[in-house]
Protein backbone atom coordinates (compact mmCIF):
# COMPACT_ATOMS: atom_id res chain seq x y z
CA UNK A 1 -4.75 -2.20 -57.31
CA UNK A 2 -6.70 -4.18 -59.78
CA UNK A 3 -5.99 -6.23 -63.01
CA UNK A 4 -7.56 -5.42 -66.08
CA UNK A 5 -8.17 -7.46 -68.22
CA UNK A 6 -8.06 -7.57 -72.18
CA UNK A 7 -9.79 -10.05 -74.30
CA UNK A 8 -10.91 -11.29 -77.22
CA UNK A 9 -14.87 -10.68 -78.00
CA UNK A 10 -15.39 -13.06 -81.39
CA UNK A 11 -13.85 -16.42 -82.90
CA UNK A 12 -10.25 -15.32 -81.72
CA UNK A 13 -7.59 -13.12 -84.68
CA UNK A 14 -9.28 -10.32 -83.30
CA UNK A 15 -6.08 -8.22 -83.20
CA UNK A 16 -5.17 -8.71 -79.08
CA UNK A 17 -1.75 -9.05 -79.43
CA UNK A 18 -1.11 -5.66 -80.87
CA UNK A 19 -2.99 -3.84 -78.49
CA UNK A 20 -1.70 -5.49 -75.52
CA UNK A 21 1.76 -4.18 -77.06
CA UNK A 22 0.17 -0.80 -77.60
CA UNK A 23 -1.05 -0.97 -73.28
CA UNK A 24 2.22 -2.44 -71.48
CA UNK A 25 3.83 1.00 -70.97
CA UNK A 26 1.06 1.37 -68.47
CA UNK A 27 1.61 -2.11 -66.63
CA UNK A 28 3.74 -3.58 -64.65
CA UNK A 29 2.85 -6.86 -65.28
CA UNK A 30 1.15 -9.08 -68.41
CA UNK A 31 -0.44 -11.98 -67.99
CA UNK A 32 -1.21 -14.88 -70.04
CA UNK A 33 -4.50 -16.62 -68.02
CA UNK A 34 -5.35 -19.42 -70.68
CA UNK A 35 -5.23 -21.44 -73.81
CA UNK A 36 -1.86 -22.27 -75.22
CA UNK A 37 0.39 -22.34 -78.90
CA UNK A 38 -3.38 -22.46 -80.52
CA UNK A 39 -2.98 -19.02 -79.98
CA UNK A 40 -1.35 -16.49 -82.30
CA UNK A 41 -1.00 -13.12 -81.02
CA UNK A 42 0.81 -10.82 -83.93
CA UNK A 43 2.93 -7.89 -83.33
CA UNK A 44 4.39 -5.11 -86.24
CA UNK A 45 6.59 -2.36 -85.01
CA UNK A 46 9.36 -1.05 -86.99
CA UNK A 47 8.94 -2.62 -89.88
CA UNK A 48 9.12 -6.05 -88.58
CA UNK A 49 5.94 -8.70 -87.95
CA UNK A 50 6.66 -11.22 -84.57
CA UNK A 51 3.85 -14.14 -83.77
CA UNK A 52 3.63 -15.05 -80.46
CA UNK A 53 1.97 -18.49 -79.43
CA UNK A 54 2.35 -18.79 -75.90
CA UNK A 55 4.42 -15.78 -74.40
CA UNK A 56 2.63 -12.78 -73.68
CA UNK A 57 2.18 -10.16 -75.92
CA UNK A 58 4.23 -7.26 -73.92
CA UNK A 59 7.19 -9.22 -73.96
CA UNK A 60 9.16 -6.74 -76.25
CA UNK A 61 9.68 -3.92 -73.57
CA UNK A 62 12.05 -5.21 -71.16
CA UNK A 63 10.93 -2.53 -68.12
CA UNK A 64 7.51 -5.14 -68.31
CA UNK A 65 7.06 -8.56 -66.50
CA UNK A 66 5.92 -11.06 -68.14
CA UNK A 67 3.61 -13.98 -66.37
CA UNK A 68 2.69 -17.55 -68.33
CA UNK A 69 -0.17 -18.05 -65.90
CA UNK A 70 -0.97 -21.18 -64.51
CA UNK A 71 -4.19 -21.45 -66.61
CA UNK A 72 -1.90 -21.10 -69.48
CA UNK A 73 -0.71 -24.78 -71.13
CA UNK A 74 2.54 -25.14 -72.62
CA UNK A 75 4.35 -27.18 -75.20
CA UNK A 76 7.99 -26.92 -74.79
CA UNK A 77 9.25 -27.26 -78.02
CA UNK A 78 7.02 -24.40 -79.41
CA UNK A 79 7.90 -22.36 -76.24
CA UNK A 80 11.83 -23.03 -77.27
CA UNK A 81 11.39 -21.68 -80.80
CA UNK A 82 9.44 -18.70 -79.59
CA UNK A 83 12.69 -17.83 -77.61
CA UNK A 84 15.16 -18.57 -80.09
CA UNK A 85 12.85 -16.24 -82.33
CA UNK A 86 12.89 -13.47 -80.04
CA UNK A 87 16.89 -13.82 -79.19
CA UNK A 88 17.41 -13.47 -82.74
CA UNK A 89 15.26 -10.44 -82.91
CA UNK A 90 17.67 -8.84 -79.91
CA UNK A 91 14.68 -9.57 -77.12
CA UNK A 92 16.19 -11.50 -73.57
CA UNK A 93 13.02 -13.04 -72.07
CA UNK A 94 14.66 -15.02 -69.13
CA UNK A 95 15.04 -10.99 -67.87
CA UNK A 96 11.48 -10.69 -67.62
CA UNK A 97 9.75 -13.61 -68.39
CA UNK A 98 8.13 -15.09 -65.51
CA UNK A 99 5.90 -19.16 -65.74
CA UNK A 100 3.78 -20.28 -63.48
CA UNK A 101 5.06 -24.06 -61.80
CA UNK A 102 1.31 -25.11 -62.02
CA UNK A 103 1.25 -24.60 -65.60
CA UNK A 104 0.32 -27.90 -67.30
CA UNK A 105 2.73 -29.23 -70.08
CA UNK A 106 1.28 -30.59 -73.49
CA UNK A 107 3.31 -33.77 -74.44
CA UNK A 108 4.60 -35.41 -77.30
CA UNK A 109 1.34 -37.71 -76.96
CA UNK A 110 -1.33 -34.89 -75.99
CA UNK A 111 -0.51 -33.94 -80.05
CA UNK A 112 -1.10 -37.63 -80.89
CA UNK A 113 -4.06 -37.97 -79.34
CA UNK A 114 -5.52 -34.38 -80.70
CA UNK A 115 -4.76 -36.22 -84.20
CA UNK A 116 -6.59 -39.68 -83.30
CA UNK A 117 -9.39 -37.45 -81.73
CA UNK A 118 -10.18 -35.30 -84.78
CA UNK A 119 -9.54 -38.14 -87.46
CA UNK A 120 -12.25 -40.07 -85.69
CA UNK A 121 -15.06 -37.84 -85.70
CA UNK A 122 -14.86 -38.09 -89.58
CA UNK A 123 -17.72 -35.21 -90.87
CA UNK A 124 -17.76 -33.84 -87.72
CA UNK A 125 -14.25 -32.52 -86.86
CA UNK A 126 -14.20 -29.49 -84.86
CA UNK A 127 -11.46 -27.72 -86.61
CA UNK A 128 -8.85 -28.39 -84.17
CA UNK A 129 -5.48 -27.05 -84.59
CA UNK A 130 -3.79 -30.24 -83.43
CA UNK A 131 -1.65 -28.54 -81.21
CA UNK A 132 -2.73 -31.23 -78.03
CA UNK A 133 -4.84 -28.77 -76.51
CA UNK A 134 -8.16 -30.98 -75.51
CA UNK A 135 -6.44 -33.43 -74.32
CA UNK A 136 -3.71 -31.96 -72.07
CA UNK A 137 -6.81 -29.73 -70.67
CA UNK A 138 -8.89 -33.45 -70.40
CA UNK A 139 -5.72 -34.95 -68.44
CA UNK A 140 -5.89 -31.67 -66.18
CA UNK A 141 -9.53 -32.17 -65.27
CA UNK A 142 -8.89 -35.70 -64.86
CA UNK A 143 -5.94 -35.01 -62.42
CA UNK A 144 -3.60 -36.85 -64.32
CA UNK A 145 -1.39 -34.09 -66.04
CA UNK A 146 2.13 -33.03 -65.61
CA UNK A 147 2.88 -29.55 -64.91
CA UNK A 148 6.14 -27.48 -65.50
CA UNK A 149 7.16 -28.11 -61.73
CA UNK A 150 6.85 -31.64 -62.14
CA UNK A 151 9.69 -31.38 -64.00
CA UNK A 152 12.17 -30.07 -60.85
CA UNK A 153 11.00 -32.95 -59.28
CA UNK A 154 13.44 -36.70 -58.94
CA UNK A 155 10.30 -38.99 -60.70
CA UNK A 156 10.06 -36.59 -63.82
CA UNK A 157 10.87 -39.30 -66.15
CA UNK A 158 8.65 -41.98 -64.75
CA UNK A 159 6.03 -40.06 -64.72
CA UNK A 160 6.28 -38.67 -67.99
CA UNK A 161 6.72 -42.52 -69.17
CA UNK A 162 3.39 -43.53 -67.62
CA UNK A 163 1.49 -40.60 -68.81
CA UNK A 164 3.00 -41.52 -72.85
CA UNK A 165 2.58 -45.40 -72.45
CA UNK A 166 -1.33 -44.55 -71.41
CA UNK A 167 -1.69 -42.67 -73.87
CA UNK A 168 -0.22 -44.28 -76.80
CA UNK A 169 -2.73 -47.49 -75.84
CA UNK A 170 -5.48 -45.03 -76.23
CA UNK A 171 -4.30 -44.14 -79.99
CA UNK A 172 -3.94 -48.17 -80.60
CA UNK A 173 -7.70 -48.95 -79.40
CA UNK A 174 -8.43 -46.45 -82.03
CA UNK A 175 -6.31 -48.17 -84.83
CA UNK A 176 -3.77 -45.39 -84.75
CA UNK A 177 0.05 -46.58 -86.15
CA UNK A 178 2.56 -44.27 -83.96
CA UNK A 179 5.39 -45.43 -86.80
CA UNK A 180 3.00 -43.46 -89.76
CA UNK A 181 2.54 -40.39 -87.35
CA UNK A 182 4.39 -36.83 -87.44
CA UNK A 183 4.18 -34.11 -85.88
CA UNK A 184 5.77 -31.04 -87.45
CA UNK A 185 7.27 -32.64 -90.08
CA UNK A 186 9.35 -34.74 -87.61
CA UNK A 187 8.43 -38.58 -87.17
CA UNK A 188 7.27 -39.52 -83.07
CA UNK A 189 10.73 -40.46 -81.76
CA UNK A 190 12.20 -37.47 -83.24
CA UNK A 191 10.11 -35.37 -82.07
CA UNK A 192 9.97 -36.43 -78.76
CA UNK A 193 13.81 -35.75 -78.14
CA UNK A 194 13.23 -32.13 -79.47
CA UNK A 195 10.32 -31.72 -76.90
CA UNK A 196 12.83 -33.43 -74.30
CA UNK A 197 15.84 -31.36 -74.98
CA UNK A 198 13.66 -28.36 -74.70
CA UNK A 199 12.61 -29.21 -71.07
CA UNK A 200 15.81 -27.32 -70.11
CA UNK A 201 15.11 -24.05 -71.51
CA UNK A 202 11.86 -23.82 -70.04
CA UNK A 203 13.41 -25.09 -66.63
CA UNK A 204 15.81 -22.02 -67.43
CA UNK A 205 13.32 -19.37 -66.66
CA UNK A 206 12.20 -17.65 -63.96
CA UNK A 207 9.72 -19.95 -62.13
CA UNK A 208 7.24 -19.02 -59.76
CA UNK A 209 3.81 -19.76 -57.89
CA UNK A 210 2.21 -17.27 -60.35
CA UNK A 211 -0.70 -16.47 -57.84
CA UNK A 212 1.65 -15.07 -55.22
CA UNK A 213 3.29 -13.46 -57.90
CA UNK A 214 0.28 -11.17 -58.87
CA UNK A 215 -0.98 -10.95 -55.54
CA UNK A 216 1.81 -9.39 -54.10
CA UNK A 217 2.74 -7.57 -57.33
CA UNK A 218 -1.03 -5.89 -56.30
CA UNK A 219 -0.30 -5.34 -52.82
CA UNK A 220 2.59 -3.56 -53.63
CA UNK A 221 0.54 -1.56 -56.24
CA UNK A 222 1.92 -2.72 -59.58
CA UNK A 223 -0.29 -2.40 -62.23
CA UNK A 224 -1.68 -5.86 -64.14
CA UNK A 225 -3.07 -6.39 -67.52
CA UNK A 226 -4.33 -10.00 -67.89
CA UNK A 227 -4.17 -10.99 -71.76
CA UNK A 228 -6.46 -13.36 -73.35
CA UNK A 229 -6.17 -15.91 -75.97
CA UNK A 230 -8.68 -17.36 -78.62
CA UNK A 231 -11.65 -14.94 -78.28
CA UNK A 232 -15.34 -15.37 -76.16
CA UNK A 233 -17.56 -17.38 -78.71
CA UNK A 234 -14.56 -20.27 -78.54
CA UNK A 235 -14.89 -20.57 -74.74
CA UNK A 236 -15.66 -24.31 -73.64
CA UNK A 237 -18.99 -23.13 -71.73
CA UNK A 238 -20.18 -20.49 -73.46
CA UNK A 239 -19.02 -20.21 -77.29
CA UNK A 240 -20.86 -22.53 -80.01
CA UNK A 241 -20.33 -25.62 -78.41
CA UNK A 242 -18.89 -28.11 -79.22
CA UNK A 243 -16.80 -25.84 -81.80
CA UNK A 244 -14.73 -24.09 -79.51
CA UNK A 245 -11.56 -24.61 -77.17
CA UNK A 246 -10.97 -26.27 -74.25
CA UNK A 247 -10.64 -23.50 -71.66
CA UNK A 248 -12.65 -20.48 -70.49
CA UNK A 249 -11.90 -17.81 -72.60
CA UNK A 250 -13.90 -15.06 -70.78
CA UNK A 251 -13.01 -12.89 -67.74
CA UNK A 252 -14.06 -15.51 -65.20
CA UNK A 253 -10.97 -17.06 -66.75
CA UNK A 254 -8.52 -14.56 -65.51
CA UNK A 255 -9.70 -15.80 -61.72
CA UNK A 256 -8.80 -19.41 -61.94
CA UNK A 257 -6.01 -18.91 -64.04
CA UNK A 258 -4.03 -15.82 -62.25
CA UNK A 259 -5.16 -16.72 -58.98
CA UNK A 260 -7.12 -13.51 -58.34
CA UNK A 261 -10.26 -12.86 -57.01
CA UNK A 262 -13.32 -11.52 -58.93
CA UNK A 263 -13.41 -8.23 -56.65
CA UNK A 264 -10.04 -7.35 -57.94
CA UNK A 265 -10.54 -7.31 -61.86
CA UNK A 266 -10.78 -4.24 -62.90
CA UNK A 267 -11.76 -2.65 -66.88
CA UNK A 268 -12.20 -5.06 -68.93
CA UNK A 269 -11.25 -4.18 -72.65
CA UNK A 270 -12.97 -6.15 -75.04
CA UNK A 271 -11.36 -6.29 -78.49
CA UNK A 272 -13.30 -6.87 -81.78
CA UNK A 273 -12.68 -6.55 -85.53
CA UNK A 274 -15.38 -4.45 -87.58
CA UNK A 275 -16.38 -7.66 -89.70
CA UNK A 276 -15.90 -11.34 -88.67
CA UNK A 277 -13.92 -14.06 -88.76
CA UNK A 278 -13.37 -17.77 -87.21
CA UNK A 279 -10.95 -20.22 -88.26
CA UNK A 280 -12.20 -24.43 -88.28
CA UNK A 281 -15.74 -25.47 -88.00
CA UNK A 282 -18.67 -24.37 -86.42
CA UNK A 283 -21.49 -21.80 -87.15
CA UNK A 284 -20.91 -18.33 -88.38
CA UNK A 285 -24.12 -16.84 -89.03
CA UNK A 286 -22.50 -13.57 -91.24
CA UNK A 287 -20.23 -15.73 -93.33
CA UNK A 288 -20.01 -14.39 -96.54
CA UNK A 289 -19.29 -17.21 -99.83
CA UNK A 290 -18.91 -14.39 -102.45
CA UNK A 291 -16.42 -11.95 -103.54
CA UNK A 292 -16.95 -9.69 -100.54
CA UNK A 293 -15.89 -12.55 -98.01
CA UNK A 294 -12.93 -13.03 -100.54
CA UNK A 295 -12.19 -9.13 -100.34
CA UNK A 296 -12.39 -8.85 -96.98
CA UNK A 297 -10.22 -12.42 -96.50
CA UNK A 298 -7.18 -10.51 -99.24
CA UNK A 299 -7.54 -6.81 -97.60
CA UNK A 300 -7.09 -8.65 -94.08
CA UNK A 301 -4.38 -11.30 -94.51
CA UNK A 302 -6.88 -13.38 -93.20
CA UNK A 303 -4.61 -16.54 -92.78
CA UNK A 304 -4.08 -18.17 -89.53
CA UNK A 305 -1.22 -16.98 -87.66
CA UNK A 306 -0.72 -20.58 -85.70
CA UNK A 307 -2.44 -22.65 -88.80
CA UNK A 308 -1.88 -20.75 -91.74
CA UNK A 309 -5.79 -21.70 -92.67
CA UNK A 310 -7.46 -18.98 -94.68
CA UNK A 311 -10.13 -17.71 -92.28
CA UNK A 312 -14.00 -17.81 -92.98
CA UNK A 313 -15.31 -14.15 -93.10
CA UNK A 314 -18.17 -12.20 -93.11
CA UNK A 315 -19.75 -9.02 -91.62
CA UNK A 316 -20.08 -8.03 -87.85
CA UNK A 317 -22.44 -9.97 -86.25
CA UNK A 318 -23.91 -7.84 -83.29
CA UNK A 319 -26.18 -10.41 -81.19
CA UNK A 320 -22.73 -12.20 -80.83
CA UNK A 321 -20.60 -9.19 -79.95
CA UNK A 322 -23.57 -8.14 -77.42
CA UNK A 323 -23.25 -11.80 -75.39
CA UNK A 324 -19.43 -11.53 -75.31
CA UNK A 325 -19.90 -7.91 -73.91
CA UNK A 326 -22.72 -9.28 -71.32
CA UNK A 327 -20.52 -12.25 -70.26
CA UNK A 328 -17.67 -10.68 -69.62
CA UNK A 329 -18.41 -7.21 -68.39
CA UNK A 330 -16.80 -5.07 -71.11
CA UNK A 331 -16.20 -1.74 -69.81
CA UNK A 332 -14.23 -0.63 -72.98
CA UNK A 333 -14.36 -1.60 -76.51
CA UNK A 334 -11.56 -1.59 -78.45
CA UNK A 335 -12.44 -2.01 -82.88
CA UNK A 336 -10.00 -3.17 -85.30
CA UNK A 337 -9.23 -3.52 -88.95
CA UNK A 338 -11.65 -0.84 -89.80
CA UNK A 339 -8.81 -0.14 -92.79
CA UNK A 340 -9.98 -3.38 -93.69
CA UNK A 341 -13.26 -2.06 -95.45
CA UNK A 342 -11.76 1.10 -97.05
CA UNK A 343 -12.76 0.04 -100.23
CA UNK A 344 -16.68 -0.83 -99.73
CA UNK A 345 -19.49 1.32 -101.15
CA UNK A 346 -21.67 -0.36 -98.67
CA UNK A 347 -21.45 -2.29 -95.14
CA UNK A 348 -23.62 -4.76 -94.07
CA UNK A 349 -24.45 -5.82 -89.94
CA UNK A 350 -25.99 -8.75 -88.64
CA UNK A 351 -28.58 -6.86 -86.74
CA UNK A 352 -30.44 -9.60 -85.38
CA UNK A 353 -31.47 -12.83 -86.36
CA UNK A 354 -34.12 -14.70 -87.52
CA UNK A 355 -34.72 -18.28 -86.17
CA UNK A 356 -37.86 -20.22 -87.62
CA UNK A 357 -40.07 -16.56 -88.06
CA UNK A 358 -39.00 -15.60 -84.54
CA UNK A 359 -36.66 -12.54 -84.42
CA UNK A 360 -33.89 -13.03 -81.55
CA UNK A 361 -31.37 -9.74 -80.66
CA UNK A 362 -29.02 -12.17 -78.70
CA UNK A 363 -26.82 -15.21 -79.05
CA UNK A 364 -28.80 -18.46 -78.55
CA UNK A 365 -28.76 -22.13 -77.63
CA UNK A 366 -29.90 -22.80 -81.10
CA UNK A 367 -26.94 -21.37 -82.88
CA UNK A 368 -25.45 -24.64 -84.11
CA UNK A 369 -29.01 -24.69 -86.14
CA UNK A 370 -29.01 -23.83 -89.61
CA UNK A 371 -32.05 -22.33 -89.66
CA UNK A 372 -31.14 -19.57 -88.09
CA UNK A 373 -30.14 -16.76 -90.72
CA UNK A 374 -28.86 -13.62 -90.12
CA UNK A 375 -31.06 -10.35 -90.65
CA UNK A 376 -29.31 -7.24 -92.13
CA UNK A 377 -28.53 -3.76 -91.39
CA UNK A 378 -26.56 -1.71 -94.54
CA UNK A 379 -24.59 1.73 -93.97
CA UNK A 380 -22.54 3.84 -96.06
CA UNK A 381 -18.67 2.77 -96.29
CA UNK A 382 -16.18 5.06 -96.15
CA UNK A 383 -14.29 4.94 -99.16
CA UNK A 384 -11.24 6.39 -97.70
CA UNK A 385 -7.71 5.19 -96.90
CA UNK A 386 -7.85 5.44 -93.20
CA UNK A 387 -3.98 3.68 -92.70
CA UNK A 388 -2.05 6.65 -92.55
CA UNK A 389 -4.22 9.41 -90.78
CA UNK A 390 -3.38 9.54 -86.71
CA UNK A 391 -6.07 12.20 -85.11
CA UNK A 392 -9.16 11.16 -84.07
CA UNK A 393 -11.11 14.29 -86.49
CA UNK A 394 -9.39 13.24 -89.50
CA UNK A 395 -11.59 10.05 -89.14
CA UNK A 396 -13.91 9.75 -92.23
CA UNK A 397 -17.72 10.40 -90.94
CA UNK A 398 -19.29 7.28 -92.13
CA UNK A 399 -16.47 5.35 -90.04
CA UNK A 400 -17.52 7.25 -87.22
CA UNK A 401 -21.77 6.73 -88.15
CA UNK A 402 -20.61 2.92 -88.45
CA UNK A 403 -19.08 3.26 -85.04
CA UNK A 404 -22.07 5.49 -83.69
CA UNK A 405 -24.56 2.54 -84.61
CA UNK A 406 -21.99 0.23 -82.61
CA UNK A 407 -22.03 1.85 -79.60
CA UNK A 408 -25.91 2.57 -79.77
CA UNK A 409 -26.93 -1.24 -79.85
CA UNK A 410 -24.00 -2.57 -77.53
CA UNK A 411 -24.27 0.17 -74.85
CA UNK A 412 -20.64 0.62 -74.30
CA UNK A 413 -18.07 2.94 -76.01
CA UNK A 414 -15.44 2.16 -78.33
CA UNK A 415 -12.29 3.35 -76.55
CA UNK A 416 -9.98 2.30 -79.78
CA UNK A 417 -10.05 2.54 -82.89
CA UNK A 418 -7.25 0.62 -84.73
CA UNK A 419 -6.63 2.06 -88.42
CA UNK A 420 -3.82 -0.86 -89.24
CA UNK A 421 -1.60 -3.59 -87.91
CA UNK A 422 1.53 -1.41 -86.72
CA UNK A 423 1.45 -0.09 -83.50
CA UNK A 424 1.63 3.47 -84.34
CA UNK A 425 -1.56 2.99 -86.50
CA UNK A 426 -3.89 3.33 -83.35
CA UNK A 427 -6.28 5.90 -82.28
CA UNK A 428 -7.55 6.68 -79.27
CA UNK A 429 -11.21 8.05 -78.35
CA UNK A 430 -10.92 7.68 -74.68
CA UNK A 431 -8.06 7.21 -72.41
């Protein structure tokens, strides 16, 4: 057996969560491979919305493992309220909720830090959700982190006391005062015991060396669906750098953070919406400032699930969407929010772009320059409320031109074509 893999193709919010929910009858096994509670995977099923931030996404049928890889960091206070969440919703994880012991834990202090980091750049913050994520990933590169089995282990606490003292010097040389900092509405200290207490329900679950775990689930033939977080232009080595995350968001990222070799991925199911959005800083070549971008913003709920920070939109961008599709070997393609744009007379693509008088067709080094604009492509919208209608032929036309032109310039199909957040609003061109 192989793992497939689903991931995100633009900025991240590209709608992942719901169709991993929509795929986990047919797995075994999900698997969260990277990034952390900067993620916000949302789920609607009967009637009821659920955010996830750090458990995977097919956590709501109990017959389904689910695996916090060890590429995966975690904050332990956010991983507590995401269980008390899903208790009160009638979901048991600990039955089949599986973490990885190499799993790196963001402290108390990682959050600091992320705070003294971004306030210090001044005009040139990244965006950065603040949830710790650079610098637990810096203190894993540096091989100086603590990782959920560290916890098991007699020197827990003196470890953890090093790690906090270190860092808390670090946010003094920069002028930081601890006593005026909060995180969560809670001052240091206080939150500190919360992310203490919670130590013992993530010690509650099911631990395991998550690379035997998947191996073995493999050689016994279970089927794996690796789950990705953030989206492809935010990975750390190939998204618009320096605006992006701290972890590899693309396929190569399921290897190093399952513990699977390349020869066993499988399809690859890249998901992306039929416009664009990114959350924070950075470049966006089809942002749109006007009353479309505004339409598009209202008709979506474009608000961050993790931030609650109205996201920057604009139209599909198709240079972009054909990198993320040559990075990471996209063997499916998966479109949603296409209810989104019911109501246009007109759609715009970013076709190509245009970069000093030179014309480019793909995602360059130069994207961080302003001078590169976006160049234009217009088709007929479809005018039609697609939100209710379930069979493929009931599909207006011009959707399905729109989609045509898609497929034409990326070279691989659209599998999916998602007509609205709920699960049952999903409709399938190729199995």
């Amino acid at each position: 057996m192989r793992v497939d893999v689903l991931l995100g193709l633009q900025w991240g919010d590209e709608g992942k969560g719901k169709i991993v929910d929509v795929f986990t009858p047919k797995y075994d096994i999900i698997a969260r491979f990277q990034g952390g509670p900067n993620a916000g995977h949302t789920l609607e099923f009967n009637g009821q919305k659920h955010v996830l931030h750090t458990i995977p996404s097919g956590i709501f049928h109990p017959e389904t493992k689910n695996l916090i890889g060890n590429g995966v960091i975690i904050d332990p206070y956010i991983f507590e309220q995401e269980i008390e969440k899903l208790k009160a919703s009638g979901i048991d994880p600990q039955k089949n909720l599986y973490i990885s012991k190499k799993a790196h834990l963001i402290l108390p202090t990682h959050r600091l830090l992320d705070a003294v980091y971004e306030q210090s750049k001044g005009g040139e913050k990244i965006g950065s959700t603040l949830k710790g994520i650079g610098p637990t990933y810096t203190d894993k590169v540096s091989r100086s982190g603590l990782r959920v089995g560290d916890i098991l282990c007699d020197d827990f606490e003196q470890k953890y006391n090093q790690r906090k003292e270190k860092h808390i010097q670090t946010a003094k040389n920069y002028g930081y005062d601890l006593d005026t900092f909060q995180i969560d509405s809670k001052n240091f200290d206080a939150y500190e015991k919360c992310w203490l207490d919670a130590l013992k329900t993530l010690t509650s679950m099911q631990l395991v060396d998550s690379e035997l775990f998947v191996n073995n689930a493999l050689k016994r033939g279970e089927t794996v669906l690796a789950e990705g977080a953030q989206g492809t232009m935010l990975d750390v080595d190939f998204g618009s750098y320096p605006f992006v995350t701290s972890s590899n968001t693309i396929v190569s990222g399921v290897c190093s953070g399952l513990g699977v070799a390349p020869q066993k991925i499988g399809r690859v199911f890249g998901v992306f919406k039929a416009y664009c959005t990114r959350v924070g800083n950075g470049p966006f070549p089809t942002e749109l400032f006007d009353e479309v971008g505004e339409e598009l913003r209202k008709c979506g709920h474009e608000f961050g699930s993790t931030t609650g920070r109205p996201r920057r939109c604009g139209w599909l961008d198709l240079p972009a969407l054909k990198y993320a599709i040559m990075l990471n070997g996209v063997t499916d393609l998966i479109m949603t929010k296409a209810d989104v744009m019911d109501n246009f007379d007109t759609i715009q693509i970013g076709h190509e772009y245009n970069y000093g008088g030179k014309r480019m067709d793909y995602f360059p080094y130069e994207i961080n320059d302003p001078k590169l604009q976006p160049v234009f492509n217009s088709l007929k919208g479809w005018k039609t409320n697609i939100g209710s209608i379930q069979k493929l032929e009931e599909l207006p036309q011009n959707l399905m031109d729109y989609v045509s032109y898609i497929e034409k310039q990326v070279e691989v199909p659209v599998s999916i074509i998602s007509v609205g957040p709920d699960r049952t609003q999903t409709i399938f061109r190729i199995e």
